[in-house]
PDB file of N, CA and C in Angstrom:
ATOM      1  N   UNK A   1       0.848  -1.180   0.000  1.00  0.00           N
ATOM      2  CA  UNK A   1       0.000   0.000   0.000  1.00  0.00           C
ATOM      3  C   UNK A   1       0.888   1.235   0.000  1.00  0.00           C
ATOM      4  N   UNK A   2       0.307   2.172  -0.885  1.00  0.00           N
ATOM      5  CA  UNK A   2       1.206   3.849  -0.491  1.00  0.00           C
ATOM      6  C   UNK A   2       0.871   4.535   0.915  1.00  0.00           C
ATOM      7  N   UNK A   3       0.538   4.247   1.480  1.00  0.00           N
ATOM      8  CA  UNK A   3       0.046   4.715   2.719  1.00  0.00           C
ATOM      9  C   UNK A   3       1.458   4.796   3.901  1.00  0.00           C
ATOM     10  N   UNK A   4       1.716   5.892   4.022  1.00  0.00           N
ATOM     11  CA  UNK A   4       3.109   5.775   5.039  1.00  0.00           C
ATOM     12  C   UNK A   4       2.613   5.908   6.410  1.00  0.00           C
ATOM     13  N   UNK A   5       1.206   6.406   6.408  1.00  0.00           N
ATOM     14  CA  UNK A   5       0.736   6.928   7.650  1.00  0.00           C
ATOM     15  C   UNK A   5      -0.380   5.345   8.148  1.00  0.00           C
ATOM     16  N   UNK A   6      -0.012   4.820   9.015  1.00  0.00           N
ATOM     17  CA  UNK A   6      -1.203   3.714   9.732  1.00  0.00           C
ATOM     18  C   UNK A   6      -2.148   4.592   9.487  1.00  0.00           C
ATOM     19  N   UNK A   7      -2.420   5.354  10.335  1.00  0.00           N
ATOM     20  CA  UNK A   7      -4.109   6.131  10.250  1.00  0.00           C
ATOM     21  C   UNK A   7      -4.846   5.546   8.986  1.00  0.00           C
ATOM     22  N   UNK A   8      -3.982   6.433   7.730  1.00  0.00           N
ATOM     23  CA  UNK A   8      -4.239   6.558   6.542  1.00  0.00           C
ATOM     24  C   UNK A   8      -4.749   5.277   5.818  1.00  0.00           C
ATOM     25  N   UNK A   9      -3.942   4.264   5.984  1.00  0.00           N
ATOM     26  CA  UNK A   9      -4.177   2.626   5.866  1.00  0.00           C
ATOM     27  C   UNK A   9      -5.139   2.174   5.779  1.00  0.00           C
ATOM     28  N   UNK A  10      -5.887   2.594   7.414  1.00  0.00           N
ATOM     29  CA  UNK A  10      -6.739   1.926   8.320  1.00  0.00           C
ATOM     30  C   UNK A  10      -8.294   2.730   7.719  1.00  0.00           C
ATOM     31  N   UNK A  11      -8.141   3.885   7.167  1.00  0.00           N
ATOM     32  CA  UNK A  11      -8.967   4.456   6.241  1.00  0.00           C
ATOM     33  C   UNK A  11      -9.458   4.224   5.384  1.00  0.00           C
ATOM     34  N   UNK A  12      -8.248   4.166   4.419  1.00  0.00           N
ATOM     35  CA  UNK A  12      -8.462   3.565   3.061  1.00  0.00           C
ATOM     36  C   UNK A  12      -9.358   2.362   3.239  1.00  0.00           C
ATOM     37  N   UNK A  13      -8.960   1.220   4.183  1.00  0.00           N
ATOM     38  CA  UNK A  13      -9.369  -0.241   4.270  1.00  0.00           C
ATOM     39  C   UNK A  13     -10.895   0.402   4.499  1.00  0.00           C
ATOM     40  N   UNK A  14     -11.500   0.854   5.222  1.00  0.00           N
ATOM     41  CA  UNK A  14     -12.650   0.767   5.727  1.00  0.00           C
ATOM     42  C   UNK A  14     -13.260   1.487   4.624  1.00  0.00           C
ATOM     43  N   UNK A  15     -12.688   2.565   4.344  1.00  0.00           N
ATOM     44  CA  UNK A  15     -14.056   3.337   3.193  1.00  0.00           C
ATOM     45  C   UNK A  15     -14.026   1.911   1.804  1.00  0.00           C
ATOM     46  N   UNK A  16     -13.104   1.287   1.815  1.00  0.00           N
ATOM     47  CA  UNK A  16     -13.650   0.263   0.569  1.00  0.00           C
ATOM     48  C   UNK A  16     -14.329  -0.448   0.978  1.00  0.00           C
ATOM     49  N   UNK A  17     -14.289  -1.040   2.376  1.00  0.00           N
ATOM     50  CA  UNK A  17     -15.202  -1.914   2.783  1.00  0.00           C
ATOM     51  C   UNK A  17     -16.354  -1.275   2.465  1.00  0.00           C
ATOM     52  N   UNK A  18     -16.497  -0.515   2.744  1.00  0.00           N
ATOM     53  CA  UNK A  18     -17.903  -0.107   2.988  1.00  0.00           C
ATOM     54  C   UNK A  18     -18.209   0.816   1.665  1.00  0.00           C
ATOM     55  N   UNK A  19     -17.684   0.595   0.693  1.00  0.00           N
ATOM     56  CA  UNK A  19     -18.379   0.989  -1.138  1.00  0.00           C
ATOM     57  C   UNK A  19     -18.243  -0.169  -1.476  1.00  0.00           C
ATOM     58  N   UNK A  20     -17.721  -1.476  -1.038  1.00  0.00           N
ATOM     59  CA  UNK A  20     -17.423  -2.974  -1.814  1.00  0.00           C
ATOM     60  C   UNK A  20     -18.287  -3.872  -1.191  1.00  0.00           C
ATOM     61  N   UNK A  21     -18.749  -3.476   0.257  1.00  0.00           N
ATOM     62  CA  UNK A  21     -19.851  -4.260   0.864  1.00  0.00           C
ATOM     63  C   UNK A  21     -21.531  -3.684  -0.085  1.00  0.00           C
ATOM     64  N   UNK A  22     -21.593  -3.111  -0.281  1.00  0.00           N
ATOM     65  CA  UNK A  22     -22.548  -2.060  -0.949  1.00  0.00           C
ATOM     66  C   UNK A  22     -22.237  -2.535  -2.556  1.00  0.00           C
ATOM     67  N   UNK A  23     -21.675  -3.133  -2.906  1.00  0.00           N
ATOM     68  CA  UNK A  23     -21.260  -3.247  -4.668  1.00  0.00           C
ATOM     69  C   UNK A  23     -22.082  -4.631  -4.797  1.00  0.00           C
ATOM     70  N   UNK A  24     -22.588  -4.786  -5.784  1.00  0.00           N
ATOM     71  CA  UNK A  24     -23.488  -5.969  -6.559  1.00  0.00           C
ATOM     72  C   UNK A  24     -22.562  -7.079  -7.069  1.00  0.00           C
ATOM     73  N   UNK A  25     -21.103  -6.942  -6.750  1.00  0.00           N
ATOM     74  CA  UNK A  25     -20.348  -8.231  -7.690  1.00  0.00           C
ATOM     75  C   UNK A  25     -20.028  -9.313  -6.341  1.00  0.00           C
ATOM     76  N   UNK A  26     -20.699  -9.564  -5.692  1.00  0.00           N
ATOM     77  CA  UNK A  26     -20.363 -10.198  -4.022  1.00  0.00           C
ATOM     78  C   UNK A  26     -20.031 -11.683  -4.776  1.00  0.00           C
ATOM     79  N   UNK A  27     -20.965 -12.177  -6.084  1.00  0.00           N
ATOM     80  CA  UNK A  27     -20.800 -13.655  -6.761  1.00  0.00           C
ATOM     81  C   UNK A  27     -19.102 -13.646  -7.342  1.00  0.00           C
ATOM     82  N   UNK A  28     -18.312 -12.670  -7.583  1.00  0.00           N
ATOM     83  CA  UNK A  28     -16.846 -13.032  -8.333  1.00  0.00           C
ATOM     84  C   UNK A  28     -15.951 -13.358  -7.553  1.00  0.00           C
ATOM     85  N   UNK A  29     -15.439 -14.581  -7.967  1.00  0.00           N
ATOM     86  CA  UNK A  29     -13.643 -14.892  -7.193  1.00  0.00           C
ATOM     87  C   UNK A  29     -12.991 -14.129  -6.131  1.00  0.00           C
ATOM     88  N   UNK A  30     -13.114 -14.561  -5.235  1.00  0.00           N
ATOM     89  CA  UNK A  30     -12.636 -14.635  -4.256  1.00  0.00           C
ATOM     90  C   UNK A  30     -11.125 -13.671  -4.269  1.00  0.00           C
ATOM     91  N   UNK A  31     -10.344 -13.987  -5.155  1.00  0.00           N
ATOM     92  CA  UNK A  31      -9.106 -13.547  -5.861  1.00  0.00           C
ATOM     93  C   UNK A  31      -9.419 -12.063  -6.382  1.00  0.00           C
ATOM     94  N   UNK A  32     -10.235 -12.415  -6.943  1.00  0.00           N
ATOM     95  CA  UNK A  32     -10.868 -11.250  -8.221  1.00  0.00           C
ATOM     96  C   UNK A  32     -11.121 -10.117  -7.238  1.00  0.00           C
ATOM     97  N   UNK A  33     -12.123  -9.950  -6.315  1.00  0.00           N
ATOM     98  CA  UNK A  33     -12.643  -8.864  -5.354  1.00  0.00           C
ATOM     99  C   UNK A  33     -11.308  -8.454  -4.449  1.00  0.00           C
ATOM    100  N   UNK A  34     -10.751  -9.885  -3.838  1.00  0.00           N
ATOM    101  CA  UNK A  34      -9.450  -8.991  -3.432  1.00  0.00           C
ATOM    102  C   UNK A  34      -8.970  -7.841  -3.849  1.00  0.00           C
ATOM    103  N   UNK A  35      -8.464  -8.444  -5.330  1.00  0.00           N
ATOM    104  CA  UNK A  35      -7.716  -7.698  -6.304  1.00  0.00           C
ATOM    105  C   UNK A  35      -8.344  -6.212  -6.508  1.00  0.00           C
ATOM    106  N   UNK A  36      -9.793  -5.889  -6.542  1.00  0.00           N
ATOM    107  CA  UNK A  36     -10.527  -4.950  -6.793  1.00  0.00           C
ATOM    108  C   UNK A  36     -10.298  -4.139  -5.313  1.00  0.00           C
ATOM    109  N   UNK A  37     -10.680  -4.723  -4.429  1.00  0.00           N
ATOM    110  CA  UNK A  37     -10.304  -3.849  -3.019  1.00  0.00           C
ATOM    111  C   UNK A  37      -9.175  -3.546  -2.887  1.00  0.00           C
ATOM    112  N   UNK A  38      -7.929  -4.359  -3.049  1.00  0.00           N
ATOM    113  CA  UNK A  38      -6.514  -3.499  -2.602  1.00  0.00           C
ATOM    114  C   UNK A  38      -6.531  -2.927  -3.391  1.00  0.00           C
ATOM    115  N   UNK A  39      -6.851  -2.565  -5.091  1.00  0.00           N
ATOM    116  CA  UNK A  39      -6.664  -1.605  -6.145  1.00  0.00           C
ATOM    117  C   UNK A  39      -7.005  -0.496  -5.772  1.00  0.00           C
ATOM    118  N   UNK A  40      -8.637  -0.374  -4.832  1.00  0.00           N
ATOM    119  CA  UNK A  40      -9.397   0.609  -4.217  1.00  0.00           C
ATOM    120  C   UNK A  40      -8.689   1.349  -3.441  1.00  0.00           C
ATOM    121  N   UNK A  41      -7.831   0.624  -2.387  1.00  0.00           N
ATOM    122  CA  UNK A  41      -7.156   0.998  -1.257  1.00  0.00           C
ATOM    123  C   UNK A  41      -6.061   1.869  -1.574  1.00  0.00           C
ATOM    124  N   UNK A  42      -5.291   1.208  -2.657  1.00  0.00           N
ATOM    125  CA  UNK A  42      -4.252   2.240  -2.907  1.00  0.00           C
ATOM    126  C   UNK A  42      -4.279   3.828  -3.461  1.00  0.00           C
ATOM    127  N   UNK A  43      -5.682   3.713  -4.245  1.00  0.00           N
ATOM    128  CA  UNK A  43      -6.010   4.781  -4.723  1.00  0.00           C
ATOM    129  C   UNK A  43      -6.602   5.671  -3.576  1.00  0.00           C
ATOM    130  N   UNK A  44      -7.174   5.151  -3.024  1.00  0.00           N
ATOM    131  CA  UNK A  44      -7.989   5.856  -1.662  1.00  0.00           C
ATOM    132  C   UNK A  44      -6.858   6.630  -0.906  1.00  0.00           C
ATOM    133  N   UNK A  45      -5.787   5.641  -0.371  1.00  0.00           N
ATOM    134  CA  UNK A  45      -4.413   5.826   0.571  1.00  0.00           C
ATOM    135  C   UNK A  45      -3.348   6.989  -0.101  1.00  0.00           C
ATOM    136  N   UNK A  46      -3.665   6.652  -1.486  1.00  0.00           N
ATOM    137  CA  UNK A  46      -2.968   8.319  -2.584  1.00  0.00           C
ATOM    138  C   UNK A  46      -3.438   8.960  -2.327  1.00  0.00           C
ATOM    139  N   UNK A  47      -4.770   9.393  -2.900  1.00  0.00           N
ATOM    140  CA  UNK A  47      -5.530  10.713  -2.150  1.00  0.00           C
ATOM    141  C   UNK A  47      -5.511  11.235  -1.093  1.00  0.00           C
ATOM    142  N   UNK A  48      -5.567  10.426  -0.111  1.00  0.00           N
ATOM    143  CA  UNK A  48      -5.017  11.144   0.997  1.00  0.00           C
ATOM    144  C   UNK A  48      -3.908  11.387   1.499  1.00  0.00           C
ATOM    145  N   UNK A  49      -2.693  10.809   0.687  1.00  0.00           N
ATOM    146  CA  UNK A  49      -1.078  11.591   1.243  1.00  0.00           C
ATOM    147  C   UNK A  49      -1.567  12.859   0.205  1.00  0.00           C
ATOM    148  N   UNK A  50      -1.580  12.894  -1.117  1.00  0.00           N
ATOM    149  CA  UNK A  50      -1.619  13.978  -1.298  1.00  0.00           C
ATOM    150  C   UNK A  50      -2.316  15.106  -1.341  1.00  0.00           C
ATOM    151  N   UNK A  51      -3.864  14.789  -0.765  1.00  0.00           N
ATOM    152  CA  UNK A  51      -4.331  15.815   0.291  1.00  0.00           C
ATOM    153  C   UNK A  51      -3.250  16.550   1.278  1.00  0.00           C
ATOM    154  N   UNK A  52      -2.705  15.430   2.143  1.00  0.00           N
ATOM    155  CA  UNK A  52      -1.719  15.802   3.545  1.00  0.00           C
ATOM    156  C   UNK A  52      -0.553  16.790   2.889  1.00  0.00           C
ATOM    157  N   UNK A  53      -0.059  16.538   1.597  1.00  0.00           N
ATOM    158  CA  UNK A  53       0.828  16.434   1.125  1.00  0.00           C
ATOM    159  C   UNK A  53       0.429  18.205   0.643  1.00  0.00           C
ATOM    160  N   UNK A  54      -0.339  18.692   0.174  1.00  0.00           N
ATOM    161  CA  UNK A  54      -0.878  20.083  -0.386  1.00  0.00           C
ATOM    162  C   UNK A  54      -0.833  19.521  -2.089  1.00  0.00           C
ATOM    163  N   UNK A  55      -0.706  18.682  -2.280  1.00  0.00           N
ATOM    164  CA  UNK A  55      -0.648  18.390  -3.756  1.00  0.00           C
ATOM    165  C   UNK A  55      -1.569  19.035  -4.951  1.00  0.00           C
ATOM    166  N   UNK A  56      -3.382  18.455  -3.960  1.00  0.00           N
ATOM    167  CA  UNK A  56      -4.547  19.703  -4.597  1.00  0.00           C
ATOM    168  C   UNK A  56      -5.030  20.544  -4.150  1.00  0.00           C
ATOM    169  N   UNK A  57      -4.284  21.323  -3.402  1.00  0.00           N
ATOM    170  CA  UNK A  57      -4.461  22.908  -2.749  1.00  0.00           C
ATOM    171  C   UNK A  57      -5.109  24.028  -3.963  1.00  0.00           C
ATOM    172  N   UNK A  58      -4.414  24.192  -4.370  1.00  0.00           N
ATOM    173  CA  UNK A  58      -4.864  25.021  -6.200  1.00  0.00           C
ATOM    174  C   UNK A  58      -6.085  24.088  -6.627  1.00  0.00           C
ATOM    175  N   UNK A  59      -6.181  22.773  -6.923  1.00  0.00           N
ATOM    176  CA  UNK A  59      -7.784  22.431  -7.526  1.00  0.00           C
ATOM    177  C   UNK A  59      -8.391  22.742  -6.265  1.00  0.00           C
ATOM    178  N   UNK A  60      -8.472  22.651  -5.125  1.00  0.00           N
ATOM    179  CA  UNK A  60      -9.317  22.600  -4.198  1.00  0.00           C
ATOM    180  C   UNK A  60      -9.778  24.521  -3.754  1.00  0.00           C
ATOM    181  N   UNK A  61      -8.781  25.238  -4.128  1.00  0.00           N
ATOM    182  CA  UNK A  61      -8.783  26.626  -3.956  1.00  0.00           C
ATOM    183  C   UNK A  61      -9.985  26.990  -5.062  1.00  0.00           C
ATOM    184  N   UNK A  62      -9.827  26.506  -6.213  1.00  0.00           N
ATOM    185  CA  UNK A  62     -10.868  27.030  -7.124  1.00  0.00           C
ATOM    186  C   UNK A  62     -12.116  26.266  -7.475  1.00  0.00           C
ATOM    187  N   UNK A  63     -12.059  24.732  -6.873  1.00  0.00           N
ATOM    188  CA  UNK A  63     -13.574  24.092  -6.603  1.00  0.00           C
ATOM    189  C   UNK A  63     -14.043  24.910  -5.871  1.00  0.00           C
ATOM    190  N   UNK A  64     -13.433  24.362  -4.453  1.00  0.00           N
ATOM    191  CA  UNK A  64     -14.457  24.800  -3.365  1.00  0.00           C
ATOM    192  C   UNK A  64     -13.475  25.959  -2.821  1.00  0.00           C
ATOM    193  N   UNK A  65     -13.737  27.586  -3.179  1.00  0.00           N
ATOM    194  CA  UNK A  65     -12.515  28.426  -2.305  1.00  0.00           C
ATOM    195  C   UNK A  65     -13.871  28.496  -0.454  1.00  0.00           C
ATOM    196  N   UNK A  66     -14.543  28.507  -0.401  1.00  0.00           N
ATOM    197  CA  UNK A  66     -15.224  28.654   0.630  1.00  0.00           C
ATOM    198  C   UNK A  66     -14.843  27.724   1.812  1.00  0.00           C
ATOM    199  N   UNK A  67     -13.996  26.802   1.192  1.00  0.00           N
ATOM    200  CA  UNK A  67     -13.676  25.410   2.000  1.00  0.00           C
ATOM    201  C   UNK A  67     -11.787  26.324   2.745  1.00  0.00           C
ATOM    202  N   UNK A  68     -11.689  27.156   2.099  1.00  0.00           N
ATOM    203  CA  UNK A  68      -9.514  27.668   2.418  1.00  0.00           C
ATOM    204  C   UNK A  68     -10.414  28.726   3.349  1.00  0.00           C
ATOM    205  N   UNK A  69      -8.999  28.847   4.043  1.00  0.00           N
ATOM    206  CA  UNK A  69      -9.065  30.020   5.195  1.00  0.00           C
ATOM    207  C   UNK A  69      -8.026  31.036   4.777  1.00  0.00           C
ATOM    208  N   UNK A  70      -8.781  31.997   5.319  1.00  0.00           N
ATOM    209  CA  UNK A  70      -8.074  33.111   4.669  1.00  0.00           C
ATOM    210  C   UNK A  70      -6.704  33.586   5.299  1.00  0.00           C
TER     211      UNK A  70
END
């Protein structure tokens, strides 16, 4: 996992659980869903270093500027 931070890890794991417990493919391989959840995880565990990281400070300034402090 990219996740350097436990917290972050322990995040990632649960928000997939809980969009993969909720997903309609519960009948595929055993292997297969793994594969789909740690794929989830890593992407999840990116987003949030580079949240931490200021990476989308600028997209996030001009989505949401109501969300930055002045």
């Amino acid at each position: 996992m990219v996740a350097d931070d436990p917290g972050d890890a322990r995040a990632a794991e649960q928000a997939m659980a809980g969009i993969w417990s909720e997903f309609g493919f519960q009948g595929a391989p055993v292997h297969v869903l793994r594969m789909l959840a740690q794929a989830s995880e890593v992407g999840y565990a990116a987003a949030l270093r580079d949240l931490r990281e200021g990476a989308l400070d600028e997209e996030i300034r001009s989505w949401r500027p109501e969300l930055v402090q002045p």
